[in-house]
N, C-alpha and C. Protein backbone atom coordinates (compact mmCIF):
# COMPACT_ATOMS: atom_id res chain seq x y z
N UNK A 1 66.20 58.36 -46.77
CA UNK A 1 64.88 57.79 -46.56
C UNK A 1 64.07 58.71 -45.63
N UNK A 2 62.65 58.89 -45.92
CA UNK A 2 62.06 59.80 -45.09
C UNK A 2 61.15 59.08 -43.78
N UNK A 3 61.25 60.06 -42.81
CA UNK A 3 60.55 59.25 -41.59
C UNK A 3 59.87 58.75 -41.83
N UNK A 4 59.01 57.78 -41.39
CA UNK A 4 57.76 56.81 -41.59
C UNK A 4 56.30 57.70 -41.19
N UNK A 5 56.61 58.47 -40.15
CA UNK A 5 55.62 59.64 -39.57
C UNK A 5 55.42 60.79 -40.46
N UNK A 6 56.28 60.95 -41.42
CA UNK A 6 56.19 62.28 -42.08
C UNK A 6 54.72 62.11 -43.32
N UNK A 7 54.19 63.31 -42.94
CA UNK A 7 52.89 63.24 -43.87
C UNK A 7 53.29 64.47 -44.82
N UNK A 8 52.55 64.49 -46.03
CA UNK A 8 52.74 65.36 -47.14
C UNK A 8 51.60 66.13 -47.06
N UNK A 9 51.88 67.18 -48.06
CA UNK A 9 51.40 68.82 -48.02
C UNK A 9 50.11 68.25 -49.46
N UNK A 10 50.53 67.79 -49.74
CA UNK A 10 49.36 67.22 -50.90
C UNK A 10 48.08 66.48 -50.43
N UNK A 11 46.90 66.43 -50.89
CA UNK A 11 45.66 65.67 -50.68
C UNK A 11 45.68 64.11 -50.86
N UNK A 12 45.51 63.86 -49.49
CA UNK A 12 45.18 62.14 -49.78
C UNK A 12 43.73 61.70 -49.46
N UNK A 13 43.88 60.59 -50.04
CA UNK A 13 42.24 60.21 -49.89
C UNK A 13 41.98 59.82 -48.90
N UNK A 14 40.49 60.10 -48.26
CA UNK A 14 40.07 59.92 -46.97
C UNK A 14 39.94 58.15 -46.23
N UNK A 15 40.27 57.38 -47.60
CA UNK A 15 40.49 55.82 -46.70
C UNK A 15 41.69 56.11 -46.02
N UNK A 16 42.65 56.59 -46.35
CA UNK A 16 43.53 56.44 -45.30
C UNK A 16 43.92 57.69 -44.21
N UNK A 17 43.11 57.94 -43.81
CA UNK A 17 42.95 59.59 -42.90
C UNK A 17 43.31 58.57 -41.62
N UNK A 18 44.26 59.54 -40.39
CA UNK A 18 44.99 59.25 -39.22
C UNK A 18 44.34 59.61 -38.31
N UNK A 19 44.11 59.46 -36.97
CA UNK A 19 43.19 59.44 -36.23
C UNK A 19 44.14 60.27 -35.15
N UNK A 20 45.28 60.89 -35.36
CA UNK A 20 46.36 61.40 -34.04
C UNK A 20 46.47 63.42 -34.64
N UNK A 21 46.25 63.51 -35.55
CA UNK A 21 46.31 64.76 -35.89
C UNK A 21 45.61 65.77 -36.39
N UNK A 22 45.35 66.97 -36.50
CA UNK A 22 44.10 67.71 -36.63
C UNK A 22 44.52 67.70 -38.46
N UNK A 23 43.34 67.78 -39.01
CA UNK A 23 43.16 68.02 -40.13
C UNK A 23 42.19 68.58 -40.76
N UNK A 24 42.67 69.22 -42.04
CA UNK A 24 42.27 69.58 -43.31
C UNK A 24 41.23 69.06 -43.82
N UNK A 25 40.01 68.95 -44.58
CA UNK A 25 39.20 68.22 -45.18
C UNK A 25 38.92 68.96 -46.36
N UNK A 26 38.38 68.06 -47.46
CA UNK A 26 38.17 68.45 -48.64
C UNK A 26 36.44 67.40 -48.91
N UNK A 27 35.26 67.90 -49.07
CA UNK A 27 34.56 67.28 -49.58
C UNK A 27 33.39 67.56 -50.72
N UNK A 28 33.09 66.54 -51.39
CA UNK A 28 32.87 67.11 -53.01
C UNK A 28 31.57 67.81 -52.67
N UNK A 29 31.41 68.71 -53.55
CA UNK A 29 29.99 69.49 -53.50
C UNK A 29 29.19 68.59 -54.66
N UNK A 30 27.52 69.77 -55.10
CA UNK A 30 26.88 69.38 -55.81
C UNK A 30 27.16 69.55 -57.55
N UNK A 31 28.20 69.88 -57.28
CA UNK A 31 28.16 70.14 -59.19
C UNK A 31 29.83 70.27 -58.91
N UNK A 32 30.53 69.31 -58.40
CA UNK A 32 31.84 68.89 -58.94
C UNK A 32 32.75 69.01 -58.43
N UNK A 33 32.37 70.41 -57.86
CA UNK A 33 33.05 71.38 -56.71
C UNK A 33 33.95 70.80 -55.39
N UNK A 34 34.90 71.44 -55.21
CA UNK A 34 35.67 70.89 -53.69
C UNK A 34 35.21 72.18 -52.89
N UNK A 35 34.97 71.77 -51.67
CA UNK A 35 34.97 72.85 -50.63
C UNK A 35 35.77 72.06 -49.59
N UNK A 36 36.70 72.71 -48.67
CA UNK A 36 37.42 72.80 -47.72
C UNK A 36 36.98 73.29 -46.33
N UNK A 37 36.86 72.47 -45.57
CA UNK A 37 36.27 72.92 -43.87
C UNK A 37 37.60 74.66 -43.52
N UNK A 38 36.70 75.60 -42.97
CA UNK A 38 37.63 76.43 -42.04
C UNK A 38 38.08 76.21 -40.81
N UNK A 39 38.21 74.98 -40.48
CA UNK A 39 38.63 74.67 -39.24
C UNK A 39 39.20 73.35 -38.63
N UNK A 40 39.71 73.13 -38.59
CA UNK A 40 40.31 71.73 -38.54
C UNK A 40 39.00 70.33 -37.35
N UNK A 41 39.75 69.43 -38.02
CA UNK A 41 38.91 68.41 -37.66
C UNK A 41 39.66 66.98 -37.61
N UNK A 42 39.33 65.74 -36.89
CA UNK A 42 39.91 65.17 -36.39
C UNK A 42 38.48 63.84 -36.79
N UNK A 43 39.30 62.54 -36.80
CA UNK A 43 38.35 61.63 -36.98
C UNK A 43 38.80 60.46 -35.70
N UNK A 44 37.96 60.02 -35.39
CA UNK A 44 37.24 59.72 -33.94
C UNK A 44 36.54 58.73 -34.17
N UNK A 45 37.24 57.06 -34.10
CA UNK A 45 36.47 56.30 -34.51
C UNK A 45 36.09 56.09 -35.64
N UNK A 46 34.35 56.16 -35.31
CA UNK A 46 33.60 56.53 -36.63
C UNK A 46 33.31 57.39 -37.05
N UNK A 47 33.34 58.41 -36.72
CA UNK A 47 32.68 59.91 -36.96
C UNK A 47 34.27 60.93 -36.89
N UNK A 48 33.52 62.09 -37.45
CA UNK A 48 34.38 62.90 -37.20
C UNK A 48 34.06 64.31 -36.22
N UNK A 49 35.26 64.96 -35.99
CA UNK A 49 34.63 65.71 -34.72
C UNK A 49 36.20 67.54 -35.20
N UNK A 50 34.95 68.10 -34.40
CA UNK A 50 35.58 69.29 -34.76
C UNK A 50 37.19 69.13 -33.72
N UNK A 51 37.86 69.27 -34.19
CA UNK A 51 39.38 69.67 -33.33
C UNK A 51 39.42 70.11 -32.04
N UNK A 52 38.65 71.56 -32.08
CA UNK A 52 38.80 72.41 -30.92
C UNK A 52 37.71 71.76 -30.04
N UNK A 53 36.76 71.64 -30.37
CA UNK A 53 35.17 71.91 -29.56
C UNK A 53 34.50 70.54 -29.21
N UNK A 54 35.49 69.15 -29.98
CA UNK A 54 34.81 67.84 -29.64
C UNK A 54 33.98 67.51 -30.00
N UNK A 55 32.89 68.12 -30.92
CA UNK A 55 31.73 68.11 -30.91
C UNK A 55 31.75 67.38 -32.74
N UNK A 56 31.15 66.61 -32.80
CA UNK A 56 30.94 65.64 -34.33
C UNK A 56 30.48 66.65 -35.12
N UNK A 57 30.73 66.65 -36.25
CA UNK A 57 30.84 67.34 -37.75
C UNK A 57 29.82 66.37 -38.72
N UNK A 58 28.98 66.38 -39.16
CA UNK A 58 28.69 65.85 -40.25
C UNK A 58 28.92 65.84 -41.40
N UNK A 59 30.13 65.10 -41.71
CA UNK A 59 30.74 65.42 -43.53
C UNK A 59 31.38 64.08 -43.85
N UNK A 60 31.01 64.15 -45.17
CA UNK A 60 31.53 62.86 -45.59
C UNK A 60 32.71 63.06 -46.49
N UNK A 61 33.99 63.85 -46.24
CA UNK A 61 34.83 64.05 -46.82
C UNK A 61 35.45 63.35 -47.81
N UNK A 62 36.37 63.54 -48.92
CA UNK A 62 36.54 62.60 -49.77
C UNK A 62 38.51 62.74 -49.64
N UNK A 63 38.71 63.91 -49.50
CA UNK A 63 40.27 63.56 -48.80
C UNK A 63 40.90 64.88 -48.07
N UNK A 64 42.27 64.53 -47.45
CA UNK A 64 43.17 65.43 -46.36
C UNK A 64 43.98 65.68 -47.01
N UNK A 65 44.65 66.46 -45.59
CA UNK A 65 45.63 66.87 -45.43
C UNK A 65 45.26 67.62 -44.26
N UNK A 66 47.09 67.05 -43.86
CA UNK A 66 47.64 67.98 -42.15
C UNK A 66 46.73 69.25 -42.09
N UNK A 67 46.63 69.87 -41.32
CA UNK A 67 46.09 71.08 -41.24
C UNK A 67 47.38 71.93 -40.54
N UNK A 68 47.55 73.06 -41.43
CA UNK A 68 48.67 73.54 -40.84
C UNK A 68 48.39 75.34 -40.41
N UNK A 69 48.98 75.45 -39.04
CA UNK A 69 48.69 76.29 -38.35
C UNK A 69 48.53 77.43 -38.73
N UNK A 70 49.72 77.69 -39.79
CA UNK A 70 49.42 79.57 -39.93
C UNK A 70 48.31 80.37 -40.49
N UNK A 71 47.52 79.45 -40.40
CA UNK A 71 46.41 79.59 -41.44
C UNK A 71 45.65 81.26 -40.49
């Protein structure tokens, strides 16, 4: 059985995004498109906020994933 904490390497949808770990974002463009933030980000309440800098992001992402370091 796998830990209860363990998150996957695959995209989940942003209703259920975690509020304890930096992450990945994926949100849809104008013609269909996914674009991916370069920098990790963290959700904060209601809003979301850049990782490093604290500072709120305006995006309405549609889903995650962990953000993983070696990037």
């Amino acid at each position: 059985m796998n830990p209860i904490h363990h998150l996957p390497n695959k995209w989940l949808p942003a209703s259920v995004v975690p509020t304890d770990i930096d992450l990945e974002v994926g949100v849809m463009g104008k013609h269909d498109d996914v674009a991916t933030l370069v920098f990790p980000v963290r959700k904060e309440k209601f809003q979301w906020v850049d990782a490093k800098t604290k500072k709120p992001v305006a995006i309405e992402p549609t889903h995650w994933r962990p953000w993983r370091v070696e990037r």
